[in-house]
C-alpha atoms as a PDB file:
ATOM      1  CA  UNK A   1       0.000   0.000   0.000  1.00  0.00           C
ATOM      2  CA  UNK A   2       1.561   3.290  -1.505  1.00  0.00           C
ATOM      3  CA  UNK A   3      -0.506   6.750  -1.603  1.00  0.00           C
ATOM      4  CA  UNK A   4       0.154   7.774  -4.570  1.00  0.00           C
ATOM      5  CA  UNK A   5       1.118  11.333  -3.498  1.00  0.00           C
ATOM      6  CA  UNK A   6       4.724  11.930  -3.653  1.00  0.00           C
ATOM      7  CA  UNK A   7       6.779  12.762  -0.561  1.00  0.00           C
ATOM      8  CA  UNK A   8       9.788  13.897   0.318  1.00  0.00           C
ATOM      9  CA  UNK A   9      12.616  12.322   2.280  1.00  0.00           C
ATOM     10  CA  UNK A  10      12.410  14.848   4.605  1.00  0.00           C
ATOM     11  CA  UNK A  11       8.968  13.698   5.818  1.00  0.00           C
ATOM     12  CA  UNK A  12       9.823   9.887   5.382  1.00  0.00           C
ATOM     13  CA  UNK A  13      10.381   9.900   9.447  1.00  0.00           C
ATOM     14  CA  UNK A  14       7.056  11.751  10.297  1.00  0.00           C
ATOM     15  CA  UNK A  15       4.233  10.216  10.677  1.00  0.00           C
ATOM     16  CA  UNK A  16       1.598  11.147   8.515  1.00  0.00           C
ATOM     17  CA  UNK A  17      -1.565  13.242   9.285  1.00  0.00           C
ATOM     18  CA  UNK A  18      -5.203  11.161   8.303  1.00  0.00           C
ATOM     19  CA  UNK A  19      -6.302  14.260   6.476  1.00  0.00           C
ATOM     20  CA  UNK A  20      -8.907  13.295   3.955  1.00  0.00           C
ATOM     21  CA  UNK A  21      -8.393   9.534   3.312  1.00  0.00           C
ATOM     22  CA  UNK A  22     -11.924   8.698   2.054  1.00  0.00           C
ATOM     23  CA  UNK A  23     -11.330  10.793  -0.785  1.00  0.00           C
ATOM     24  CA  UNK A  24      -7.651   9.957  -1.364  1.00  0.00           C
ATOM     25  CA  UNK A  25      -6.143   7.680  -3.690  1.00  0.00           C
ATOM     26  CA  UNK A  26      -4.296   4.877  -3.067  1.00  0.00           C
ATOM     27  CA  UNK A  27      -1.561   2.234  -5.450  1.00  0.00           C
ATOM     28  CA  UNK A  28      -1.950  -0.876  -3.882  1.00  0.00           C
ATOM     29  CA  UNK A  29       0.456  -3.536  -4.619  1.00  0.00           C
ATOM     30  CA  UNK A  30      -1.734  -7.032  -4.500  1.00  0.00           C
ATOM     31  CA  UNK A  31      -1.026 -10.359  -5.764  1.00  0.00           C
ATOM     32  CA  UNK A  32      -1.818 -10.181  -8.933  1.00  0.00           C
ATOM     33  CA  UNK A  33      -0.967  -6.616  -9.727  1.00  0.00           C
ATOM     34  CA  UNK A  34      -1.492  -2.556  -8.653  1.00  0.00           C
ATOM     35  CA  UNK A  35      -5.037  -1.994  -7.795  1.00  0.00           C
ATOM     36  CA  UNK A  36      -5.768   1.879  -7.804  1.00  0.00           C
ATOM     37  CA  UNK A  37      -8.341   4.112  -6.213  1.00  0.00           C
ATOM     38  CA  UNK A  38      -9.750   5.362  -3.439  1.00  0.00           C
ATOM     39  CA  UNK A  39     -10.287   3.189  -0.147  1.00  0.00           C
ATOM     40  CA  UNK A  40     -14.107   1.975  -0.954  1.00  0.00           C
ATOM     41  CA  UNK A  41     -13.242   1.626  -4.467  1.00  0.00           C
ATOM     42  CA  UNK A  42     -10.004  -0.587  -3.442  1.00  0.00           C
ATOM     43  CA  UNK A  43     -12.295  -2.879  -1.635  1.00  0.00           C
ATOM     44  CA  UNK A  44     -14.585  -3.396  -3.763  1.00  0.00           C
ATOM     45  CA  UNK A  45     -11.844  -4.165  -6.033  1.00  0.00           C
ATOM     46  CA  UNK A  46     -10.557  -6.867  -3.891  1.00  0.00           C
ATOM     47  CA  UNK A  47     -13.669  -8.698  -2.869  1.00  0.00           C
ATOM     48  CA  UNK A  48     -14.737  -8.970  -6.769  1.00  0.00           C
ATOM     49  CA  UNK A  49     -11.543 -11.047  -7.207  1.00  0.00           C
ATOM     50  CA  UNK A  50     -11.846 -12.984  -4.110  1.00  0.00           C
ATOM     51  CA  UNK A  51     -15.213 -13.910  -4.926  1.00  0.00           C
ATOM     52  CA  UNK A  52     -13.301 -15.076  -8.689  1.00  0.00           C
ATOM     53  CA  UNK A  53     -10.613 -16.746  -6.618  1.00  0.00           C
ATOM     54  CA  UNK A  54     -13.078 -18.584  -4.609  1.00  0.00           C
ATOM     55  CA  UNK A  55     -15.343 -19.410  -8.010  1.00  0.00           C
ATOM     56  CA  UNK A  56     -12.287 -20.971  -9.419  1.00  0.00           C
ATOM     57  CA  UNK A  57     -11.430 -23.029  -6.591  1.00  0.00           C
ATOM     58  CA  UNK A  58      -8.345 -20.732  -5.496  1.00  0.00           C
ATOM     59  CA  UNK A  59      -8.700 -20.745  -2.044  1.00  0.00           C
ATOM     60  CA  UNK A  60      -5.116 -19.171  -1.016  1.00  0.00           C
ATOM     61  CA  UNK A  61      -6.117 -16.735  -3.912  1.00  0.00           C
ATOM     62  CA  UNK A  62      -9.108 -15.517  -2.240  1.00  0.00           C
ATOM     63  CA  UNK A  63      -8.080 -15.191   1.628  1.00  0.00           C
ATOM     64  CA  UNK A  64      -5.328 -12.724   0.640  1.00  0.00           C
ATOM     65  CA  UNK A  65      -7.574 -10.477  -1.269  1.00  0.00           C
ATOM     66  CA  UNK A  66      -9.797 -10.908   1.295  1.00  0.00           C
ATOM     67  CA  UNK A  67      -6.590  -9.657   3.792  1.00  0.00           C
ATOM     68  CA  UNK A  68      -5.831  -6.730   1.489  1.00  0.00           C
ATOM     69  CA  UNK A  69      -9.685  -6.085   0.986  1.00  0.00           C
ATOM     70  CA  UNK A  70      -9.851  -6.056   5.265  1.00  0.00           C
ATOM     71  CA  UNK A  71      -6.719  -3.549   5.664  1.00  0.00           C
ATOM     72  CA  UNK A  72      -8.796  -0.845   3.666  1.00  0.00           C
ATOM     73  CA  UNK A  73     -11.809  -1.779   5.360  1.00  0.00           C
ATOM     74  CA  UNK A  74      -9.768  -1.010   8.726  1.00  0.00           C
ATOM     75  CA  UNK A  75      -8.459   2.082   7.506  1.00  0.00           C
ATOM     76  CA  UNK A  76     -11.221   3.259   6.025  1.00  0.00           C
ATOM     77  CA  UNK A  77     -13.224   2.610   8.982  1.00  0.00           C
ATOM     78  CA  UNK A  78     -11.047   4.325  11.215  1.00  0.00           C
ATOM     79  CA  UNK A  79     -10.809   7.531   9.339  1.00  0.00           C
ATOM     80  CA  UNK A  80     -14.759   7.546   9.365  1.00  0.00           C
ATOM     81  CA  UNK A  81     -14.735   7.464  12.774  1.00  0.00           C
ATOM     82  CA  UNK A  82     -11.967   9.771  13.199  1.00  0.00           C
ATOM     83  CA  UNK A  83     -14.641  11.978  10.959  1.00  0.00           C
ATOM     84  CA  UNK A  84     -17.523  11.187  13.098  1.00  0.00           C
ATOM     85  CA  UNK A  85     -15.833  12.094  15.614  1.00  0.00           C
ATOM     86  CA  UNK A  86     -14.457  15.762  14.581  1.00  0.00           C
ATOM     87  CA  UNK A  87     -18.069  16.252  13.303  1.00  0.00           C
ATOM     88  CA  UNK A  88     -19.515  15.864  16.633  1.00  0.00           C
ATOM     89  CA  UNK A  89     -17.205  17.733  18.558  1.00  0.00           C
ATOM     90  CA  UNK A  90     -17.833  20.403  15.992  1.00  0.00           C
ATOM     91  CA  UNK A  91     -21.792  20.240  16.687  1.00  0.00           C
ATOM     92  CA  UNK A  92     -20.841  20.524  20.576  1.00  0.00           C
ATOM     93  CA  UNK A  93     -18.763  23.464  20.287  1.00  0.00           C
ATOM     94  CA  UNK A  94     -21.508  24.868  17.723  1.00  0.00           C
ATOM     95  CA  UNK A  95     -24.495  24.646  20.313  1.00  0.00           C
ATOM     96  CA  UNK A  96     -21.953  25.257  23.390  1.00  0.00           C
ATOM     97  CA  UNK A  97     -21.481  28.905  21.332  1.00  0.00           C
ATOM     98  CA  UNK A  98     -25.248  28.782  20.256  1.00  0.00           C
ATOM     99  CA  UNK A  99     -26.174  28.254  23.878  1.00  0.00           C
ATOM    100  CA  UNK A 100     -23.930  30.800  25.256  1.00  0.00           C
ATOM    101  CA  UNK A 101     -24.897  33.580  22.604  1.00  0.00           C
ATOM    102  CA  UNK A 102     -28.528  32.615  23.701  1.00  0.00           C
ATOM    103  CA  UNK A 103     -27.434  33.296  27.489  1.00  0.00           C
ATOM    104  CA  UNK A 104     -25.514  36.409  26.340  1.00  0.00           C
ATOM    105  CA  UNK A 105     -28.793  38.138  24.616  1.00  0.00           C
ATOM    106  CA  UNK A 106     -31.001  36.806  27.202  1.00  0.00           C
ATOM    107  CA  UNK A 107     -29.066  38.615  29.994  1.00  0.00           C
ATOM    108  CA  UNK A 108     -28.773  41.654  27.668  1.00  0.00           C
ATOM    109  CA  UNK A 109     -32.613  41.715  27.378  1.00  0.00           C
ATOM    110  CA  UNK A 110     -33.064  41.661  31.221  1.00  0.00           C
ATOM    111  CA  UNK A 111     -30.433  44.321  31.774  1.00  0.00           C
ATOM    112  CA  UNK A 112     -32.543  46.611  29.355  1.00  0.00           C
ATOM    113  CA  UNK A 113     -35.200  45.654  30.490  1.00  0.00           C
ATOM    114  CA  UNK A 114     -34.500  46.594  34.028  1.00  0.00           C
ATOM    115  CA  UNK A 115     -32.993  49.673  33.076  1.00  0.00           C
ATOM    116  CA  UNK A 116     -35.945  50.718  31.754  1.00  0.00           C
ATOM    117  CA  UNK A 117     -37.800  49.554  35.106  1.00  0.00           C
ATOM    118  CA  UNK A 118     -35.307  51.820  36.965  1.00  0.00           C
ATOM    119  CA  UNK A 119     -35.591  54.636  34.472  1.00  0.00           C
ATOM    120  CA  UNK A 120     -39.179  54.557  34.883  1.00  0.00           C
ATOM    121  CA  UNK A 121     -39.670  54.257  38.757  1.00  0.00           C
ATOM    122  CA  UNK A 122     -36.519  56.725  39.045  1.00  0.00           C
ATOM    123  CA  UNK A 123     -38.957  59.514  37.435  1.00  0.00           C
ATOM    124  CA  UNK A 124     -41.579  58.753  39.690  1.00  0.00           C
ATOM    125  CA  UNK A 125     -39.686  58.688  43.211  1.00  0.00           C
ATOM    126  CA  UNK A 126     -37.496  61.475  42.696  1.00  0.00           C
ATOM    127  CA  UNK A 127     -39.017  64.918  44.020  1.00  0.00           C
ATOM    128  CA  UNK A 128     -39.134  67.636  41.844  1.00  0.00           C
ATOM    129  CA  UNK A 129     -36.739  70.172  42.854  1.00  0.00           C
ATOM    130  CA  UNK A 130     -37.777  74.170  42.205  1.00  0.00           C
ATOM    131  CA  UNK A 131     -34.113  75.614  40.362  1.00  0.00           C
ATOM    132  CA  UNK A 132     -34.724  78.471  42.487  1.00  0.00           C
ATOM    133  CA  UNK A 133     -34.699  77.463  45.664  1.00  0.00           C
ATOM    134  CA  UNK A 134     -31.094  76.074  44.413  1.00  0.00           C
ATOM    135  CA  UNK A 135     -28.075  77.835  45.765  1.00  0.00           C
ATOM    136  CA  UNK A 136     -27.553  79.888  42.582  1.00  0.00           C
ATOM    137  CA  UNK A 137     -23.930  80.907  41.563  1.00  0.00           C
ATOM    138  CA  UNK A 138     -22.680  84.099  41.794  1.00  0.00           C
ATOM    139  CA  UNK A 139     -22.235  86.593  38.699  1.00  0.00           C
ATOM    140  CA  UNK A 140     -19.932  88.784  38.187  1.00  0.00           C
ATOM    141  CA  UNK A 141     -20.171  91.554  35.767  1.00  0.00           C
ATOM    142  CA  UNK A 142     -17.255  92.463  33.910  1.00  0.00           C
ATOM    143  CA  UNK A 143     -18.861  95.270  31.685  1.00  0.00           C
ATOM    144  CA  UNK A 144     -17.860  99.140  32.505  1.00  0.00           C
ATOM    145  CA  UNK A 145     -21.204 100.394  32.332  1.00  0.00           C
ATOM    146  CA  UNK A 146     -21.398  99.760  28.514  1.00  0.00           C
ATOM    147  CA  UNK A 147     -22.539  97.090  26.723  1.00  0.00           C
ATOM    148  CA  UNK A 148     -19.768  95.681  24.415  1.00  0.00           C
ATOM    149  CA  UNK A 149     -21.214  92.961  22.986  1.00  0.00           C
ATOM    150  CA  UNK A 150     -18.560  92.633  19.794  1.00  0.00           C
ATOM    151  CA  UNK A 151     -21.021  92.981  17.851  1.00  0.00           C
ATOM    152  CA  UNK A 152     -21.078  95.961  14.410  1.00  0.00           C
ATOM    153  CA  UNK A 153     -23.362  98.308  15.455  1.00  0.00           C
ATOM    154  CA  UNK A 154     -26.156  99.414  13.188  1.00  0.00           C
ATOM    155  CA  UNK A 155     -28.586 102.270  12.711  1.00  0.00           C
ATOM    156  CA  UNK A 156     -31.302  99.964  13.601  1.00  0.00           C
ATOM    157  CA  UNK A 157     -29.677  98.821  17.114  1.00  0.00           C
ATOM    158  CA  UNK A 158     -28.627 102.643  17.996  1.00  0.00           C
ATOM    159  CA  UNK A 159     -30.685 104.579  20.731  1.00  0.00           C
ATOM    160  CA  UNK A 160     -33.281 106.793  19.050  1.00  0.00           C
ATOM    161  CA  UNK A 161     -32.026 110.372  20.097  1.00  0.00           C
ATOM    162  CA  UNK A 162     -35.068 112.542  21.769  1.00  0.00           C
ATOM    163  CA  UNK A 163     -36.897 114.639  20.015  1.00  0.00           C
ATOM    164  CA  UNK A 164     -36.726 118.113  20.816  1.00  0.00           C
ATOM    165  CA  UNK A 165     -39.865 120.075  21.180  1.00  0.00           C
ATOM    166  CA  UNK A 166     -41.244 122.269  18.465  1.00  0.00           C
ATOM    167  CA  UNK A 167     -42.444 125.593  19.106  1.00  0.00           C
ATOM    168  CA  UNK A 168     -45.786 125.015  17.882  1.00  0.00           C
ATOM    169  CA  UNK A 169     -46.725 122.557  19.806  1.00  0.00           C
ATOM    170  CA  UNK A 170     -45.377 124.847  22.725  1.00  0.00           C
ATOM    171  CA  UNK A 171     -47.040 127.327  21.518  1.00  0.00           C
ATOM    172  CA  UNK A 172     -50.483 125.064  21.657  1.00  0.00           C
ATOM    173  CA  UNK A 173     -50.034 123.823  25.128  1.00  0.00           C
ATOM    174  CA  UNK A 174     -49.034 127.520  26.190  1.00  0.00           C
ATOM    175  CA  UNK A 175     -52.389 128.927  24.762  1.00  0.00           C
ATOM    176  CA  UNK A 176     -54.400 125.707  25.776  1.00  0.00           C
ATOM    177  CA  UNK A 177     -52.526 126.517  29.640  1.00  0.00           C
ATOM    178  CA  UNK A 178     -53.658 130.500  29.364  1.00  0.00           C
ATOM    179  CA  UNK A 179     -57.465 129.270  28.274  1.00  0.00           C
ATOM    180  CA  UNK A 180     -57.093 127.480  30.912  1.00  0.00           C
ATOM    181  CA  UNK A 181     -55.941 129.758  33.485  1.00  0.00           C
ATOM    182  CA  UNK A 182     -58.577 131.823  32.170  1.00  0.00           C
ATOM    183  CA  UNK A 183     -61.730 129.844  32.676  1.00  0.00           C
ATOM    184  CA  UNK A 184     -60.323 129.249  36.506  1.00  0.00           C
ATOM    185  CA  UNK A 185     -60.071 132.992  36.848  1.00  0.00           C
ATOM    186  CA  UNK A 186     -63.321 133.074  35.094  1.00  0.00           C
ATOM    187  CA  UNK A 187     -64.539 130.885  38.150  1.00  0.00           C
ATOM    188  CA  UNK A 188     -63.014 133.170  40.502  1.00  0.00           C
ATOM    189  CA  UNK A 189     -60.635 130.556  41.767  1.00  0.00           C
ATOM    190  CA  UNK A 190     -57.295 132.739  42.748  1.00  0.00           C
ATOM    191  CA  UNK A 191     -55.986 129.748  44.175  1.00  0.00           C
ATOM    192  CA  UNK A 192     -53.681 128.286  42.014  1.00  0.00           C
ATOM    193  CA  UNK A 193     -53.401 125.358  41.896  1.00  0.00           C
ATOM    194  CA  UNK A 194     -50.443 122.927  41.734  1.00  0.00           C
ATOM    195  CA  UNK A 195     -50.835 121.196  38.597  1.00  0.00           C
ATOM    196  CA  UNK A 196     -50.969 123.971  36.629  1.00  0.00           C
ATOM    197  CA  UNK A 197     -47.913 125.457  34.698  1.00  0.00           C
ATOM    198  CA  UNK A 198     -46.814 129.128  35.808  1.00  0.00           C
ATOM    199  CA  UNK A 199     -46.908 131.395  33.009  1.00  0.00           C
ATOM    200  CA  UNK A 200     -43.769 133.054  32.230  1.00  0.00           C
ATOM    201  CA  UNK A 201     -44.137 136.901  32.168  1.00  0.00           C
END
């Protein structure tokens, strides 16, 4: 039984990994010749002619193909189980990690969840507290009387100058003040009286 992968002398002393032997093929060396193939296909090989040794009466014939038809049934056996075996472990680790992301969203669901308990009953408990009653901070004012407030002033934003009066309308208040002062004397009120404006002489 040679693989019929070539290997180096360096890995002559090693001992070879399984890997993939269902699928790999094999040169073995039987009694009547090189039979080539994969494992399954090797054994089926070797029963068909032990089942021609045996038809023909050749019963040394057929017990050694049935020998090299058994060593591939080991082997192949062994690297199924070897498979079976890597394939399980595989589906443990896979529902260990299924089970454990399962755990890990679970608990993140009740954390949120009782956040939102705590979020909810923390609004409820906590008196409301008036920002005035506060201490407040203190404030210091760092303007010199003006306003600087860095910003370009404009017409709009300057303070409206006050108007000064016109003579006509001092001129209307003084003769609507002298009708005035006249219907009072008129009354014969010589009293004067404080709200009205002293005429100027």
């Amino acid at each position: 039984m040679r693989s019929s992968k070539s290997r180096s002398r360096s890995k002559a002393n090693r001992s070879r990994s399984v890997g993939n032997i269902v699928n790999r093929v094999f040169d073995s060396s039987g009694p009547e010749g090189k039979v080539r193939g994969t494992p399954q296909q090797i054994i089926d090989k070797y029963n068909q002619l032990a089942r021609d040794a045996q038809l023909s009466n050749d019963r040394v014939a057929a017990e050694n193909f049935q020998q090299h038809a058994e060593h591939y049934v080991r082997m192949l056996g062994e690297a199924q189980r070897e498979a079976e075996a890597r394939r399980e472990q595989q589906e443990a680790e896979n529902r260990a990690r299924q089970q454990q992301r399962e755990n890990e969203r679970q608990e993140r669901q009740e954390r949120n969840e009782q956040r939102e308990d705590n979020r909810n009953q923390g609004g409820n408990q906590q008196p409301q507290v008036d920002p005035a009653s506060a201490p407040q901070p203190d404030v210091i004012d760092v303007t010199d009387g003006e306003e600087d407030t860095g910003l370009v002033e404009t017409p709009e934003s300057k303070p409206k100058p006050k108007r000064k009066s016109t003579r006509s309308r001092a001129r209307k208040s003084e003769e609507s003040g002298s009708e005035a002062k006249g219907a009072e004397d008129a009354k014969g009120g010589d009293a004067a009286q404080p709200d009205a404006p002293e005429a100027a002489e």
